[in-house]
Protein backbone atom coordinates (compact mmCIF):
# COMPACT_ATOMS: atom_id res chain seq x y z
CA UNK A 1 43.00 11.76 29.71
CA UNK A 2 42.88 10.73 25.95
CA UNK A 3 41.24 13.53 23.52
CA UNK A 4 38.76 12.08 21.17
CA UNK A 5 38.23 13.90 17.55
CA UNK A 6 35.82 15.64 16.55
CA UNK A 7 32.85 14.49 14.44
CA UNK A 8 32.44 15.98 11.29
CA UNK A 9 29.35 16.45 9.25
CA UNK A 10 31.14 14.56 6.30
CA UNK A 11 32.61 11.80 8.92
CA UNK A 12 30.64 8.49 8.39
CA UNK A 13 29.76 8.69 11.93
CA UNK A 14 27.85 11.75 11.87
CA UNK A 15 25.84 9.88 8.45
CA UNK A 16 27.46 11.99 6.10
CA UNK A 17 29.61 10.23 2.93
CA UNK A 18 33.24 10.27 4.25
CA UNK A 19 34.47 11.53 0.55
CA UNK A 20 32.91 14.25 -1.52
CA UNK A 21 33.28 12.34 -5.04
CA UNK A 22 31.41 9.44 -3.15
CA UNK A 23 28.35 11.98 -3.75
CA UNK A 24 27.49 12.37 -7.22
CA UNK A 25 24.86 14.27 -9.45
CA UNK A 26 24.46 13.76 -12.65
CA UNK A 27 23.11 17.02 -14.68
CA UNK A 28 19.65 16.68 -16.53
CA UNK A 29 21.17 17.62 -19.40
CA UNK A 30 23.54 15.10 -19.46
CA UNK A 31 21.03 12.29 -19.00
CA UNK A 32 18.80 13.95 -21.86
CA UNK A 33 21.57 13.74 -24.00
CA UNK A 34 22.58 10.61 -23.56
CA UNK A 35 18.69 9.03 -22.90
CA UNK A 36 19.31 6.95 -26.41
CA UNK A 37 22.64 5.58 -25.44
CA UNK A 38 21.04 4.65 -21.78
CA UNK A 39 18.44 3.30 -23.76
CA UNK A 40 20.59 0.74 -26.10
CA UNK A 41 22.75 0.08 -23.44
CA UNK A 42 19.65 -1.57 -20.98
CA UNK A 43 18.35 -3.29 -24.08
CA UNK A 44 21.87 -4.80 -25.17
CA UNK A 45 22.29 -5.94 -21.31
CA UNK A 46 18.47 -7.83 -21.43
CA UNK A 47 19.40 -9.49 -24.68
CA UNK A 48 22.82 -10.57 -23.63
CA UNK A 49 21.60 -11.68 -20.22
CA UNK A 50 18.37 -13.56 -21.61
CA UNK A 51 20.75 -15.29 -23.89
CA UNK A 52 23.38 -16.46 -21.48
CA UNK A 53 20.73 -17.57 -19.35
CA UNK A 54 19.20 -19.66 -22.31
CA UNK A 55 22.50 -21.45 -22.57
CA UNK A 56 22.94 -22.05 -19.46
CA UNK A 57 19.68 -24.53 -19.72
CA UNK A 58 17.29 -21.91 -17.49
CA UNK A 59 13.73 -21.83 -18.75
CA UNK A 60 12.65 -18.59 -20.13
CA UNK A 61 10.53 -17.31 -16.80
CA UNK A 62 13.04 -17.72 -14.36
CA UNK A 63 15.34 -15.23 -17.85
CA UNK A 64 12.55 -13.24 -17.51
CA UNK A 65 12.57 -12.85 -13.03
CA UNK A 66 16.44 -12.20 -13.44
CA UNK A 67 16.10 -9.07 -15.44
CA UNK A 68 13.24 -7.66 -14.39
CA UNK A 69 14.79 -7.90 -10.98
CA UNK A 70 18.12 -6.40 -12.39
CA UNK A 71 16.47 -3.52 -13.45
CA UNK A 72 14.53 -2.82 -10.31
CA UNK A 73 17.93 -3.36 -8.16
CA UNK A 74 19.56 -0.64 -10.52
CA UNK A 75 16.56 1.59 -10.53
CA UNK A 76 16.47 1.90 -6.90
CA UNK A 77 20.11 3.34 -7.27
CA UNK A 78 20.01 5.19 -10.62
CA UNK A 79 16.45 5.85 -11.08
CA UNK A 80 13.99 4.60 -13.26
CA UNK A 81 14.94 1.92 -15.81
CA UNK A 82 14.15 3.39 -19.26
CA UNK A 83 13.31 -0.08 -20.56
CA UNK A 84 9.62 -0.95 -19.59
CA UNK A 85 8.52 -4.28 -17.90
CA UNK A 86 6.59 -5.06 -21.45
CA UNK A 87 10.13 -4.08 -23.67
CA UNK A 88 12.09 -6.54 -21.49
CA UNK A 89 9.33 -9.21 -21.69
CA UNK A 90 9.49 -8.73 -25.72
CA UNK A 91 13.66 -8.77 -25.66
CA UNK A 92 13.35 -12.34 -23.20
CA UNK A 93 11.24 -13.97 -25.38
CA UNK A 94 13.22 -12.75 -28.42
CA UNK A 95 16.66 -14.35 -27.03
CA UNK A 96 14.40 -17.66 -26.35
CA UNK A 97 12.64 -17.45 -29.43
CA UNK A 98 16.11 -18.35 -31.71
């Protein structure tokens, strides 16, 4: 008769992550101290996004469903977006504005 292993609380069998670096937290103050970077960084990606989009011949409300979808899909995995809906409306019609 064949032994079968054991499950493990960390094997992905039992639900747990099979690798411990797969689980992450990020410190508050890290994301404090780096909130303007985060910050710049969402608003560089809108811009540069709206504008490929725009040059790729897409009108500017189908620009504007892209990244506010974007920022939803990352939200739900890094929490909230700190770009508002209204900021990334502004930076959309800024990068089909010129």
């Amino acid at each position: 008769m064949r032994k079968t292993a054991k499950k493990t609380e960390r094997s992905p069998a039992a639900g747990g992550l099979p690798f411990d670096w797969m689980d992450y937290h990020v410190p508050d103050a890290v994301l404090e101290r780096n909130a303007d970077h985060r910050l710049a960084m969402q608003q560089d990606d809108v811009r540069v996004r709206a504008s490929l989009l725009r040059r790729l011949g897409w009108p500017r409300e189908h620009a504007l469903h892209r990244c506010l979808g974007n920022q939803e899909w990352a939200s739900e995995m890094h929490g909230e977006c700190p770009l508002s809906k209204d900021e990334t409306r502004t930076l959309v019609k800024a990068a089909y504005d010129r």
